[in-house]
C-alpha atoms as a PDB file:
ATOM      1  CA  UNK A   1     192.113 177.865 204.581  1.00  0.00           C
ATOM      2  CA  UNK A   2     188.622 177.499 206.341  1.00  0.00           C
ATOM      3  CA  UNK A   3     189.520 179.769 209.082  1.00  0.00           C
ATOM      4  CA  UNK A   4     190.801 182.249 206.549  1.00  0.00           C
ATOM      5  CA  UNK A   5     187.243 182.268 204.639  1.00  0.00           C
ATOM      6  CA  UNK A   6     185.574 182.465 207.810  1.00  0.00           C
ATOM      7  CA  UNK A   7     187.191 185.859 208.201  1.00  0.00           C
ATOM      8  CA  UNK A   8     187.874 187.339 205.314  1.00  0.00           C
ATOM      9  CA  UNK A   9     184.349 189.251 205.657  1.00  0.00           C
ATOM     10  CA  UNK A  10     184.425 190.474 209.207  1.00  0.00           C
ATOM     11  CA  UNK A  11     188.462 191.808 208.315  1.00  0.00           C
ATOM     12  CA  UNK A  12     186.606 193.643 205.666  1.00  0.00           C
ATOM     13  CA  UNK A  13     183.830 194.969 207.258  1.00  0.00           C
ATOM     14  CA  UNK A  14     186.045 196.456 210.163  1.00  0.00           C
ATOM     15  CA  UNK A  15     188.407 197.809 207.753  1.00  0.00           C
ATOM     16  CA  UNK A  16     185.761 199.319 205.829  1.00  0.00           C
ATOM     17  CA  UNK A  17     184.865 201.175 209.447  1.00  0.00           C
ATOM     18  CA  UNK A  18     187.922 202.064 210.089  1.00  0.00           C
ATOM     19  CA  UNK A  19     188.274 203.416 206.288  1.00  0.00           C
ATOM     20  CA  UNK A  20     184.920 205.541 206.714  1.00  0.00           C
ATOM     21  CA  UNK A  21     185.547 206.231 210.106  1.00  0.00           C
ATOM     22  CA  UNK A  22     189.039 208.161 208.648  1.00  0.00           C
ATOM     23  CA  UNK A  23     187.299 209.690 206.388  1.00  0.00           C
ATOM     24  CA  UNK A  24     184.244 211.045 208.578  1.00  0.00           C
ATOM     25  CA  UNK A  25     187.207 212.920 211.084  1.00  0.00           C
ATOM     26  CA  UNK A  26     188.091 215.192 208.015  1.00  0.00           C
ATOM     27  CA  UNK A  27     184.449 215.409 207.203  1.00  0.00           C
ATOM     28  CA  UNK A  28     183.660 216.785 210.853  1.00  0.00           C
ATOM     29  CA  UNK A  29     186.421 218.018 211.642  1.00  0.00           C
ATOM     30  CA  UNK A  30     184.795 221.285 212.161  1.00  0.00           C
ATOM     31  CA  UNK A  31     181.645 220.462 213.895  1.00  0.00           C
ATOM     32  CA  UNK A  32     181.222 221.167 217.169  1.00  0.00           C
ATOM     33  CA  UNK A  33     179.283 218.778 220.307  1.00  0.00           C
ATOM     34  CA  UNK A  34     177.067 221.341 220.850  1.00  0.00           C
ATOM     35  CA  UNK A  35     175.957 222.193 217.497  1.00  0.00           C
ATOM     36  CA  UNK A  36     175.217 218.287 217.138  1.00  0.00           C
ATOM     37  CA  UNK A  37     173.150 218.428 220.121  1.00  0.00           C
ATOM     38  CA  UNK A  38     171.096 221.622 218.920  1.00  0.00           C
ATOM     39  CA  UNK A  39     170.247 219.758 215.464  1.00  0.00           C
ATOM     40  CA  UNK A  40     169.175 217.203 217.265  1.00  0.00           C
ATOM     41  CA  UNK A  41     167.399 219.337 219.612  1.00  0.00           C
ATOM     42  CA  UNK A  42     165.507 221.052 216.721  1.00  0.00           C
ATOM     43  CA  UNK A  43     164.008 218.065 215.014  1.00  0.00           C
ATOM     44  CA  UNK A  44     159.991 218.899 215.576  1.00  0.00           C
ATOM     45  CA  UNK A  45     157.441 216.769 217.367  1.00  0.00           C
ATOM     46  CA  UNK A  46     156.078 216.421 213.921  1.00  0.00           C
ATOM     47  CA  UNK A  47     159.595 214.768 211.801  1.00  0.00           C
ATOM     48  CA  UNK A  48     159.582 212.475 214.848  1.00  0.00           C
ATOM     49  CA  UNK A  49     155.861 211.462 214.457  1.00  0.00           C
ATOM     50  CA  UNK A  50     156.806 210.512 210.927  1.00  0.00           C
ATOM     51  CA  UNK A  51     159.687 209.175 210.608  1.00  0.00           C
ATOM     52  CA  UNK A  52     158.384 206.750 213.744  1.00  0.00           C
ATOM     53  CA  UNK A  53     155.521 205.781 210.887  1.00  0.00           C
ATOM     54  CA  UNK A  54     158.034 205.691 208.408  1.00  0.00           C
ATOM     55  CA  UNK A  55     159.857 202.641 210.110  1.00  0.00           C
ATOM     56  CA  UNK A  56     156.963 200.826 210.848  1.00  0.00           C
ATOM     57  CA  UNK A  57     156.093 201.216 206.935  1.00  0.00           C
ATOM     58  CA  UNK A  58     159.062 199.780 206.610  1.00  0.00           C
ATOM     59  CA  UNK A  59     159.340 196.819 208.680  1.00  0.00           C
ATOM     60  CA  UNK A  60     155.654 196.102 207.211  1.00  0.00           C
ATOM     61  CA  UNK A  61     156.880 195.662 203.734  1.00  0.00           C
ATOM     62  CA  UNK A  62     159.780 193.659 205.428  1.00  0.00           C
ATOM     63  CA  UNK A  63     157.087 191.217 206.737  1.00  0.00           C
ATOM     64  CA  UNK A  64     155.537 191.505 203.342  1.00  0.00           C
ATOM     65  CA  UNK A  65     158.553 190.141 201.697  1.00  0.00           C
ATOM     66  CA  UNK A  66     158.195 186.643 204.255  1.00  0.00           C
ATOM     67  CA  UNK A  67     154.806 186.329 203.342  1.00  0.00           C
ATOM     68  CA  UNK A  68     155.311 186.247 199.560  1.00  0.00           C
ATOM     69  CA  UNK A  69     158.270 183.780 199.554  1.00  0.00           C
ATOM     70  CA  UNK A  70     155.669 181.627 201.844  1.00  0.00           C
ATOM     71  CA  UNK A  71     153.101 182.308 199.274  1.00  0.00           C
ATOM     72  CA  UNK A  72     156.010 181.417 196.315  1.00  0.00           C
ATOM     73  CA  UNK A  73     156.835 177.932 198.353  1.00  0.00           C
ATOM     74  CA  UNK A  74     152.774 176.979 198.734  1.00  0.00           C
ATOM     75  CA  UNK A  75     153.254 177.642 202.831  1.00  0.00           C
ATOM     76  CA  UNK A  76     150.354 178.673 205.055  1.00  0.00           C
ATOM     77  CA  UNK A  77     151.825 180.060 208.323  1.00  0.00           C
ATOM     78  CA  UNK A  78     149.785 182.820 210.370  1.00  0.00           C
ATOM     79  CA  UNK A  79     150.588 186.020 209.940  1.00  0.00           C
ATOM     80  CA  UNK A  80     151.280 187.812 213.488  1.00  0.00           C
ATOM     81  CA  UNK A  81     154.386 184.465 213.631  1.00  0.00           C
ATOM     82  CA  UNK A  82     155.580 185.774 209.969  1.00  0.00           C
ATOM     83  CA  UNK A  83     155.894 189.657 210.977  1.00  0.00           C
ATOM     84  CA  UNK A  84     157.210 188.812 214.325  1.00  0.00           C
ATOM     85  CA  UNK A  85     160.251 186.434 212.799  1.00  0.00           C
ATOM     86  CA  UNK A  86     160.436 188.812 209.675  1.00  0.00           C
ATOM     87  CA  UNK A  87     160.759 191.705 212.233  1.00  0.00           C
ATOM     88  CA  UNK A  88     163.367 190.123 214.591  1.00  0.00           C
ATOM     89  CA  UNK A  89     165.258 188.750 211.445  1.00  0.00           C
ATOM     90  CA  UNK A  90     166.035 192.043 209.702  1.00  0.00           C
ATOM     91  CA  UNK A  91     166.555 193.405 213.207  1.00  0.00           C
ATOM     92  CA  UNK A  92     169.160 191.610 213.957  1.00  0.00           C
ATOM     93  CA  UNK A  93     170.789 191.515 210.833  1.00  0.00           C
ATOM     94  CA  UNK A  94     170.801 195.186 209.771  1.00  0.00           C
ATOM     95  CA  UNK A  95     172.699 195.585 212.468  1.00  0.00           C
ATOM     96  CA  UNK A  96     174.959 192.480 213.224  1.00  0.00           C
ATOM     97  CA  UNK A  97     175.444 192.811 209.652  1.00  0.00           C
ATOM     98  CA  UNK A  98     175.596 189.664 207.018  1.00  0.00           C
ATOM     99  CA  UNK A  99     171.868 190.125 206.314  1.00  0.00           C
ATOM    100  CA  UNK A 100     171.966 186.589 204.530  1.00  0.00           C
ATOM    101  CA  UNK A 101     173.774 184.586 207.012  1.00  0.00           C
ATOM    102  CA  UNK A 102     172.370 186.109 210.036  1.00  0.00           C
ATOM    103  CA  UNK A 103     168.974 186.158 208.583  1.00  0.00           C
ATOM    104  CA  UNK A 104     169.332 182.505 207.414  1.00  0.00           C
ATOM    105  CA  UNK A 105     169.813 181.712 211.355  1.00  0.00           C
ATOM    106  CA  UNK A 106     167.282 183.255 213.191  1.00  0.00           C
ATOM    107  CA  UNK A 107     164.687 182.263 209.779  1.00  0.00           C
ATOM    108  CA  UNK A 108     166.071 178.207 209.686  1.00  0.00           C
ATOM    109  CA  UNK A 109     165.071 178.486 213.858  1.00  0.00           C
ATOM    110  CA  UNK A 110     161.966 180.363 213.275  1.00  0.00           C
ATOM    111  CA  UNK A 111     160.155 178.166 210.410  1.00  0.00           C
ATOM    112  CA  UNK A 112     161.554 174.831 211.604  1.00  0.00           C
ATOM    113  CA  UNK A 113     159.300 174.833 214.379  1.00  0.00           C
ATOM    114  CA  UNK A 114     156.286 175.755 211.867  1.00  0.00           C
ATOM    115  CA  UNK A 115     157.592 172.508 209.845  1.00  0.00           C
ATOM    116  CA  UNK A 116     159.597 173.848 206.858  1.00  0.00           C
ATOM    117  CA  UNK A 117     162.371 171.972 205.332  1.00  0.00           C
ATOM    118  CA  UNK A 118     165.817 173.354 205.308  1.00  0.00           C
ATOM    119  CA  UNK A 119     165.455 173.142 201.289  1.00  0.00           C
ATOM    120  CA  UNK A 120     162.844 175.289 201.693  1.00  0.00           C
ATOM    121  CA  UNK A 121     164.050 177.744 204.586  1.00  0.00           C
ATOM    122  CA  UNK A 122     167.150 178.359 201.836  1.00  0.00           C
ATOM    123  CA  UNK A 123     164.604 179.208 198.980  1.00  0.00           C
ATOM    124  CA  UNK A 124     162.726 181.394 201.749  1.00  0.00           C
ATOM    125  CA  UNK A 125     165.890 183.222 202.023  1.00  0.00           C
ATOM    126  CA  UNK A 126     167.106 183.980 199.259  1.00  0.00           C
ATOM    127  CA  UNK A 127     163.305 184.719 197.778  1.00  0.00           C
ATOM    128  CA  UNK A 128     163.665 187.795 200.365  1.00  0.00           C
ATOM    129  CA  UNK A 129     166.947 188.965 199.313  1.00  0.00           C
ATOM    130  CA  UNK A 130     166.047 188.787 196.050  1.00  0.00           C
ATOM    131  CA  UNK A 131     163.323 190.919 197.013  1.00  0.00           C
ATOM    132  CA  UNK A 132     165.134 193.317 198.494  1.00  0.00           C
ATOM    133  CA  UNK A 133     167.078 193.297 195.169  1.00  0.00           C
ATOM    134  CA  UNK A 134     163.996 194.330 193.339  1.00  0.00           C
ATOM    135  CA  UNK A 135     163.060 197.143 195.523  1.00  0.00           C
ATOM    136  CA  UNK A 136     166.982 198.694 194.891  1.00  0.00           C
ATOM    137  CA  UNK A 137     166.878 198.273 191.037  1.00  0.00           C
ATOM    138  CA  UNK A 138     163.395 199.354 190.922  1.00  0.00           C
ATOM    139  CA  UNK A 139     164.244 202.663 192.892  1.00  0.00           C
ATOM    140  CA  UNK A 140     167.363 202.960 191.600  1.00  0.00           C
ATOM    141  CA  UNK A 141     165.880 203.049 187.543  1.00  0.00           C
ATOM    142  CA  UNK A 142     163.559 205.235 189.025  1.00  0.00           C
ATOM    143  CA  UNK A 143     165.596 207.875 190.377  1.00  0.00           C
ATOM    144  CA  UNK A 144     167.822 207.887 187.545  1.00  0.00           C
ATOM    145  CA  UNK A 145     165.362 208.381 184.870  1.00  0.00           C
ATOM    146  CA  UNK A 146     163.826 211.303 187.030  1.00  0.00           C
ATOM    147  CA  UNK A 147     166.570 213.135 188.589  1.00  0.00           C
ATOM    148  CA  UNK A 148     169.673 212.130 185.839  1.00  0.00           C
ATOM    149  CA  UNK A 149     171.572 215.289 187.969  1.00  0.00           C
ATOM    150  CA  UNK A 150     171.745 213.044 191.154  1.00  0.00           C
ATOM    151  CA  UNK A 151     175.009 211.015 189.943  1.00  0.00           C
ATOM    152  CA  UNK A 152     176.547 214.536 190.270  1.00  0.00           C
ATOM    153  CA  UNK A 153     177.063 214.134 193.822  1.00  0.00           C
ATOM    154  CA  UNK A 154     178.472 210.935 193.018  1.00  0.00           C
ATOM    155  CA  UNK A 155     180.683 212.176 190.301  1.00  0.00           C
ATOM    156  CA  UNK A 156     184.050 210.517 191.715  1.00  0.00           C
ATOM    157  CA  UNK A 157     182.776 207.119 191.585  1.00  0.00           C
ATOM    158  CA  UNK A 158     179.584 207.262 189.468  1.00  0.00           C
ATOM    159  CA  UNK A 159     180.455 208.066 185.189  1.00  0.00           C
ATOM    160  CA  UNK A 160     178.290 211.279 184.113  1.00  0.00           C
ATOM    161  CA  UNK A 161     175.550 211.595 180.955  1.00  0.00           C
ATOM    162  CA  UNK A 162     175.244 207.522 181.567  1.00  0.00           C
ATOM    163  CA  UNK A 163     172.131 208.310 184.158  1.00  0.00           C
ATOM    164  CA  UNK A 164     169.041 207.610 181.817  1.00  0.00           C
ATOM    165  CA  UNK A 165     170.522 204.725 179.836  1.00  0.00           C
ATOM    166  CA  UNK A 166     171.425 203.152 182.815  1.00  0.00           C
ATOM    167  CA  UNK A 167     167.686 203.583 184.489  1.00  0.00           C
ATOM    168  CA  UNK A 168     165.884 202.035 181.090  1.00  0.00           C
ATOM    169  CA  UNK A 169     168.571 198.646 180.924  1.00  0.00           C
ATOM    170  CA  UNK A 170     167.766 198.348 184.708  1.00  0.00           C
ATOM    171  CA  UNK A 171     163.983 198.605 183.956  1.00  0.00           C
ATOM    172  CA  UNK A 172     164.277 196.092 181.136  1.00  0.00           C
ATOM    173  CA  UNK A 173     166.253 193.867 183.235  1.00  0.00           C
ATOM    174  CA  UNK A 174     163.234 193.745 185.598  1.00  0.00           C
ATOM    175  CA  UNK A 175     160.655 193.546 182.476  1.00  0.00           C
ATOM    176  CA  UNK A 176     162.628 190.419 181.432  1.00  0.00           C
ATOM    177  CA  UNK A 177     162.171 188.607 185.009  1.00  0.00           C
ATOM    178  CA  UNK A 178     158.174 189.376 184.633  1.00  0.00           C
ATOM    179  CA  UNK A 179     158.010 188.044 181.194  1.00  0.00           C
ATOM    180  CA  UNK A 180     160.072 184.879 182.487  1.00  0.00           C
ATOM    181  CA  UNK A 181     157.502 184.608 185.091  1.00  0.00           C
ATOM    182  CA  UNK A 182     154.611 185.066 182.729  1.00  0.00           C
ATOM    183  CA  UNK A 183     155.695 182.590 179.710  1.00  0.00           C
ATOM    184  CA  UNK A 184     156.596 180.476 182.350  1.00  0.00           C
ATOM    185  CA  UNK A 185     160.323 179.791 181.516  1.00  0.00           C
ATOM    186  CA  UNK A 186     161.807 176.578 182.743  1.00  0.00           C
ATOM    187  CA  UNK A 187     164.854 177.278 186.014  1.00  0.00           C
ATOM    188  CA  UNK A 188     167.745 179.611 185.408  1.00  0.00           C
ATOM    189  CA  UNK A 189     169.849 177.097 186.304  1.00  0.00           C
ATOM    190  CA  UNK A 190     173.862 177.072 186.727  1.00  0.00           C
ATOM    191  CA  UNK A 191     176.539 175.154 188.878  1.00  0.00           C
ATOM    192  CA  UNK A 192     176.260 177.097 192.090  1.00  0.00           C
ATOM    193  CA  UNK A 193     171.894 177.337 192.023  1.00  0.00           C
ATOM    194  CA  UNK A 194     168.440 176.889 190.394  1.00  0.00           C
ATOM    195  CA  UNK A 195     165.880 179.902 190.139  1.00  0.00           C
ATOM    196  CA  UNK A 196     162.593 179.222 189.567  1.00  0.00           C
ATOM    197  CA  UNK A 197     160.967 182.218 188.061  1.00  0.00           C
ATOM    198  CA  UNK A 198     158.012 182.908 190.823  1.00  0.00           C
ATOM    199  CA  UNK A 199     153.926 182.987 189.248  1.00  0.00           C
ATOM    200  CA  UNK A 200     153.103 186.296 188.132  1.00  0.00           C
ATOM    201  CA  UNK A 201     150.962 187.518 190.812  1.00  0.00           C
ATOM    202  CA  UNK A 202     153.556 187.002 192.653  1.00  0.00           C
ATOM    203  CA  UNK A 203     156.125 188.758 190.656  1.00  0.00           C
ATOM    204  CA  UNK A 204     153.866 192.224 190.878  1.00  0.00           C
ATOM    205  CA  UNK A 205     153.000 191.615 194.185  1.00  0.00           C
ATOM    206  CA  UNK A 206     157.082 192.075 194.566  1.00  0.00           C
ATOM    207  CA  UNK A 207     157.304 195.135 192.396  1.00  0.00           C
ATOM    208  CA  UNK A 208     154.507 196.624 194.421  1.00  0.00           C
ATOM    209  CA  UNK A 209     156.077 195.817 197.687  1.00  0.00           C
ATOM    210  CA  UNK A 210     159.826 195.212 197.390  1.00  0.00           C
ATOM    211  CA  UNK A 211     160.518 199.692 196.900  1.00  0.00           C
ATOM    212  CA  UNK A 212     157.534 200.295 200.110  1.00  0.00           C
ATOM    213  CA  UNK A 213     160.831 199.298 202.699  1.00  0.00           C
ATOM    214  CA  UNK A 214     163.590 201.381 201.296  1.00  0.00           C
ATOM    215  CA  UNK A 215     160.864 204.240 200.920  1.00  0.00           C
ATOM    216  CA  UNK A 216     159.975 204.101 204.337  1.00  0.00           C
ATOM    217  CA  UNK A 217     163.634 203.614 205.807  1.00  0.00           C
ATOM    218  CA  UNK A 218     164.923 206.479 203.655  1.00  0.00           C
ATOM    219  CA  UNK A 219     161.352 208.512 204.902  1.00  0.00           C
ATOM    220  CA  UNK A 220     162.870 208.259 208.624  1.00  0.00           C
ATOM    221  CA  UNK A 221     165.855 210.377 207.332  1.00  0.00           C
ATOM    222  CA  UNK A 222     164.069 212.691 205.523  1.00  0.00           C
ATOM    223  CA  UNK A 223     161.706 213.891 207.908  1.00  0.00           C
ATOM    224  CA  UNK A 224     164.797 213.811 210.455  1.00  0.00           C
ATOM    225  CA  UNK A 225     166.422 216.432 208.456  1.00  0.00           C
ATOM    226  CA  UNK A 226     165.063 220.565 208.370  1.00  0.00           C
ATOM    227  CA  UNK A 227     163.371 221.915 206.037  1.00  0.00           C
ATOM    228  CA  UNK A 228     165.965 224.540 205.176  1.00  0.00           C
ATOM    229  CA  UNK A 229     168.465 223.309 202.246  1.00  0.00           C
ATOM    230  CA  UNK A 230     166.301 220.003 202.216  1.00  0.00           C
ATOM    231  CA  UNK A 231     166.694 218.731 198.768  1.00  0.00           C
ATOM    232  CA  UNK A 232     163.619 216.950 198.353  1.00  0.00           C
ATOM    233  CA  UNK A 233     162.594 213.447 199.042  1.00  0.00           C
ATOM    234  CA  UNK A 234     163.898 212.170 195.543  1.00  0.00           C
ATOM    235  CA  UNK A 235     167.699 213.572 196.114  1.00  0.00           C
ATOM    236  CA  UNK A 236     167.307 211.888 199.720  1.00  0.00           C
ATOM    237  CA  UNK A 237     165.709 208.345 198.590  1.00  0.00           C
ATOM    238  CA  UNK A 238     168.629 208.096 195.868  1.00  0.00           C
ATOM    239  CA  UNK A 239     171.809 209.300 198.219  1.00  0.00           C
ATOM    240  CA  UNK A 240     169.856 207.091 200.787  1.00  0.00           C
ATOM    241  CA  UNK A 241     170.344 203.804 197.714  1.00  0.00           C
ATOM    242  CA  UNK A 242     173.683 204.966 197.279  1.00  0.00           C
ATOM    243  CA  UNK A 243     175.088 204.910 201.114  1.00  0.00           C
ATOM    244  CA  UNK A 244     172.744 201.582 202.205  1.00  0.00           C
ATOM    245  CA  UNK A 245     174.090 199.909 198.929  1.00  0.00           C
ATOM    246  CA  UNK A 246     177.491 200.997 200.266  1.00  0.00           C
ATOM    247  CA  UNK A 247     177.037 199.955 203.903  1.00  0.00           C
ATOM    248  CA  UNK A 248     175.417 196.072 203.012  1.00  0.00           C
ATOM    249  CA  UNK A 249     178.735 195.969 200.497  1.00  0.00           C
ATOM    250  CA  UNK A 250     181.242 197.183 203.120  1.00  0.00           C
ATOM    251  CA  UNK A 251     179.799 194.255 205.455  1.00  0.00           C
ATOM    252  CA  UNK A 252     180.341 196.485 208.032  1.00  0.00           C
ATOM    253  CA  UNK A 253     178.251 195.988 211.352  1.00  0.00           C
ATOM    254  CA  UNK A 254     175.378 198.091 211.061  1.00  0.00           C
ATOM    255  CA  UNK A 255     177.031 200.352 208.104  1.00  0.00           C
ATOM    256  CA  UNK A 256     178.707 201.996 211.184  1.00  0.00           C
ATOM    257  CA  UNK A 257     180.554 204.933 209.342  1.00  0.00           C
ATOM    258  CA  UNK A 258     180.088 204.230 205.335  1.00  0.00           C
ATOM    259  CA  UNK A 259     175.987 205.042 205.719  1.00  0.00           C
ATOM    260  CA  UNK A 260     177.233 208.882 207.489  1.00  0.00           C
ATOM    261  CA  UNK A 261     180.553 209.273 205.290  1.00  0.00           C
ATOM    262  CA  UNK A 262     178.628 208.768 201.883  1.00  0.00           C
ATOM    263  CA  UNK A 263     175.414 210.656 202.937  1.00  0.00           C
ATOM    264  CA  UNK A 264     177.307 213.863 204.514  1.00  0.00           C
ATOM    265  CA  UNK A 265     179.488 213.753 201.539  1.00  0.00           C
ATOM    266  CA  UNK A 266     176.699 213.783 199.251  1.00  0.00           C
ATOM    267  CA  UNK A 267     174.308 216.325 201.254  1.00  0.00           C
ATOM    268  CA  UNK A 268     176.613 219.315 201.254  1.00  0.00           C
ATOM    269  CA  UNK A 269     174.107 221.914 201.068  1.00  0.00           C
ATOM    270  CA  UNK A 270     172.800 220.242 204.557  1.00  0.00           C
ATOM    271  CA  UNK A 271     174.680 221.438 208.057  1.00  0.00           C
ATOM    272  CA  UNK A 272     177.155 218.476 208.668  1.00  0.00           C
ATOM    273  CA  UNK A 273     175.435 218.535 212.054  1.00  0.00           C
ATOM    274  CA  UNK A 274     171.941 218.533 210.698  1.00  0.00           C
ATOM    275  CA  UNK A 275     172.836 215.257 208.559  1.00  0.00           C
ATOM    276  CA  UNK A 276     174.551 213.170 211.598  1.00  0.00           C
ATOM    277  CA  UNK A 277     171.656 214.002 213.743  1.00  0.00           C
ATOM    278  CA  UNK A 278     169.366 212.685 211.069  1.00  0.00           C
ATOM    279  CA  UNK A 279     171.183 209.915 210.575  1.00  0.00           C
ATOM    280  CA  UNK A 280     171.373 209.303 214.385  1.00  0.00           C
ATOM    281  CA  UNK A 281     167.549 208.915 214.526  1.00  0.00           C
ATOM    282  CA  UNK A 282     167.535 206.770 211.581  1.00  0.00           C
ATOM    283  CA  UNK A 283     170.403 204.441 213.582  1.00  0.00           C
ATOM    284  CA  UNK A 284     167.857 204.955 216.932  1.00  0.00           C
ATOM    285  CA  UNK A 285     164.757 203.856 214.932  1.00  0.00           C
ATOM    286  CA  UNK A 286     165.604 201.718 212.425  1.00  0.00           C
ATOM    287  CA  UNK A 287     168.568 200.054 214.259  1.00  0.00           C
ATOM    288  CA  UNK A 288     168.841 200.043 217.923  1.00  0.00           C
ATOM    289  CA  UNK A 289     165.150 199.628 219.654  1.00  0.00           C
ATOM    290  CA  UNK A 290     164.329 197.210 217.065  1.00  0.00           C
ATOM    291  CA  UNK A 291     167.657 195.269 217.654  1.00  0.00           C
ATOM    292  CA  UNK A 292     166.502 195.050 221.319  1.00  0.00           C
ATOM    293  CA  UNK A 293     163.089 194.349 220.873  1.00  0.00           C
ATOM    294  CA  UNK A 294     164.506 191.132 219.214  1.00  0.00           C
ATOM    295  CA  UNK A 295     167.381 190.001 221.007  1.00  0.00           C
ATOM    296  CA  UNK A 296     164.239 189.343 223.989  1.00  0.00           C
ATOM    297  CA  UNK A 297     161.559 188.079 221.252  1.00  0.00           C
ATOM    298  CA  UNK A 298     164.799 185.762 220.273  1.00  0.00           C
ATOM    299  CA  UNK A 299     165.396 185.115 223.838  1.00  0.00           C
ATOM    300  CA  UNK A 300     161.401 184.170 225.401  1.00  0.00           C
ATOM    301  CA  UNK A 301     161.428 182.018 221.713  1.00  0.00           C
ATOM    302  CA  UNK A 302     164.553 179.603 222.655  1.00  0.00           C
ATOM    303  CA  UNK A 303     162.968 179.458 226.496  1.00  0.00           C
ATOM    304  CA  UNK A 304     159.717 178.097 225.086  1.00  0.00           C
ATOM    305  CA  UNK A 305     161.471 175.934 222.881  1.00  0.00           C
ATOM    306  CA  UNK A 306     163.856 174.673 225.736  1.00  0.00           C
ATOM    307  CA  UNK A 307     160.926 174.369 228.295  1.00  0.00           C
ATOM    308  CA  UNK A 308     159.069 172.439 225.253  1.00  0.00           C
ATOM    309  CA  UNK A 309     161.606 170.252 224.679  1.00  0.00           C
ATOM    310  CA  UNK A 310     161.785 169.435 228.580  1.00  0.00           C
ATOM    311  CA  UNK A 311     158.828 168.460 229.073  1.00  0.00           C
ATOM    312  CA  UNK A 312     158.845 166.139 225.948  1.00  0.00           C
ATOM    313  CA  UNK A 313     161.888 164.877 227.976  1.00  0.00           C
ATOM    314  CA  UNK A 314     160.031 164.007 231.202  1.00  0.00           C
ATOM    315  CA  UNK A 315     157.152 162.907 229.537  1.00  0.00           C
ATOM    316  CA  UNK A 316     158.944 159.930 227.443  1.00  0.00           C
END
């Protein structure tokens, strides 16, 4: 029964791939090599410049979110160690996939040496998804208040005339966690966990920062794509909210397939060709250097540690 547990989520994450994967072939059936190549050929010095600013923006606000679950647990820990874990955390995990577990392992590594508790790595870790949660709702409320149309290119999946109603209960939901915060309400607390509500300088310092990471990862995309049948950054942050939603559900490794099947699908004005090639950069950016800048930071960080713990060795 353990072993089945164990891998229920990686049999669903592949067969989400494989799922996406079918349904990308029918997509692109009709795109050529060539014509991939020349979209990606076309992207300007300038889309390149920014969307290169637009990840670091949002790997920032991913150090950000560290630093305020520190600041939540009454932790002083400097802050070029917090962006360099934060960084090789979300890394690794956005594109191992299992953001929590993953995350939990490189964080519980990380903040043990700086003398944190595993009680309060686990409140660390789920302060940052939680976080992350924030930024999504907050967005998503957002876009549907402003652009109700959006859900149209959703329309399969996502009810119509439900866009604004939906936007304002989300928004209340999030007024409801500040008040909490603010008349100081004792722990949600049920079987499974115990939420303290956070102070409320906290709180805004979260509303402020938790939608700066999904703006900049969806900016990469957007200034990836050409100008010509661009819908606007609004239409891209809100398919972008849609297909990353879709991709961390799916547990798929890296969203490989769901992120391009649900953005392509929903970008049909946009070249097929234009859209992967985007979406390629975003993968490049976002994904793959920073996924090898980390696997060495992870590697010289167990050497010290190992040569560390020698010499403690030889010394007792």
């Amino acid at each position: 029964m353990h072993l089945v547990k164990r891998a229920f989520w990686p049999v669903i994450g592949f067969l989400a791939i494989g799922f996406s994967l079918y349904g990308l072939y029918f997509e692109l059936r009709d795109m050529s090599f060539h014509a991939f190549m020349d979209s990606l050929k076309a992207v300007s010095l300038k889309g390149w410049v920014l969307a290169i600013f637009s990840t670091l923006l949002a790997y920032a606000a991913l150090a950000a979110y560290d630093h305020l679950a520190l600041a939540h647990l009454g932790r002083r820990i400097s802050l070029t160690f917090i962006t360099v874990c934060s960084f090789t955390t979300y890394a690794l995990s956005h594109t191992i996939g299992a953001s929590v577990l993953s995350g939990a392992v490189v964080r519980y590594r990380a903040y043990q040496s700086k003398g944190l508790s595993p009680s309060e790595i686990g409140v660390l870790v789920a302060f940052c998804s939680f976080t992350f949660a924030l930024g999504t709702l907050m967005l998503a409320a957002f876009v549907l208040i402003v652009s109700p149309d959006l859900v149209d290119r959703f329309a399969d999946v996502i009810p119509k005339g439900l866009s604004r109603t939906t936007g304002v209960i989300i928004l209340l939901v999030l007024l409801l966690y500040l008040a909490g915060s603010i008349l100081r309400l004792p722990p949600l607390t049920t079987r499974w966990f115990s939420v303290q509500y956070p102070r409320p300088g906290i709180v805004l310092r979260q509303f402020v920062i938790a939608p700066i990471e999904l703006i900049g990862a969806a900016g990469i995309i957007y200034f990836a794509l050409p100008e010509a049948g661009n819908p606007g950054f609004l239409v891209i942050l809100g398919v972008f909210l849609a297909s990353f939603s879709a991709a961390l559900l799916s547990h798929a490794p890296g969203g490989i397939g769901v992120l391009e099947l649900v953005f392509i699908a929903a970008l049909p004005e946009i070249p097929s060709a234009d859209v992967l090639a985007a979406l390629v950069i975003f993968r490049l950016l976002y994904l793959l250097i920073p996924f090898f800048i980390a696997l060495a930071v992870v590697i010289g960080f167990e050497r010290s540690r190992y040569v560390a713990e020698q010499k403690g060795l030889s010394r007792s």
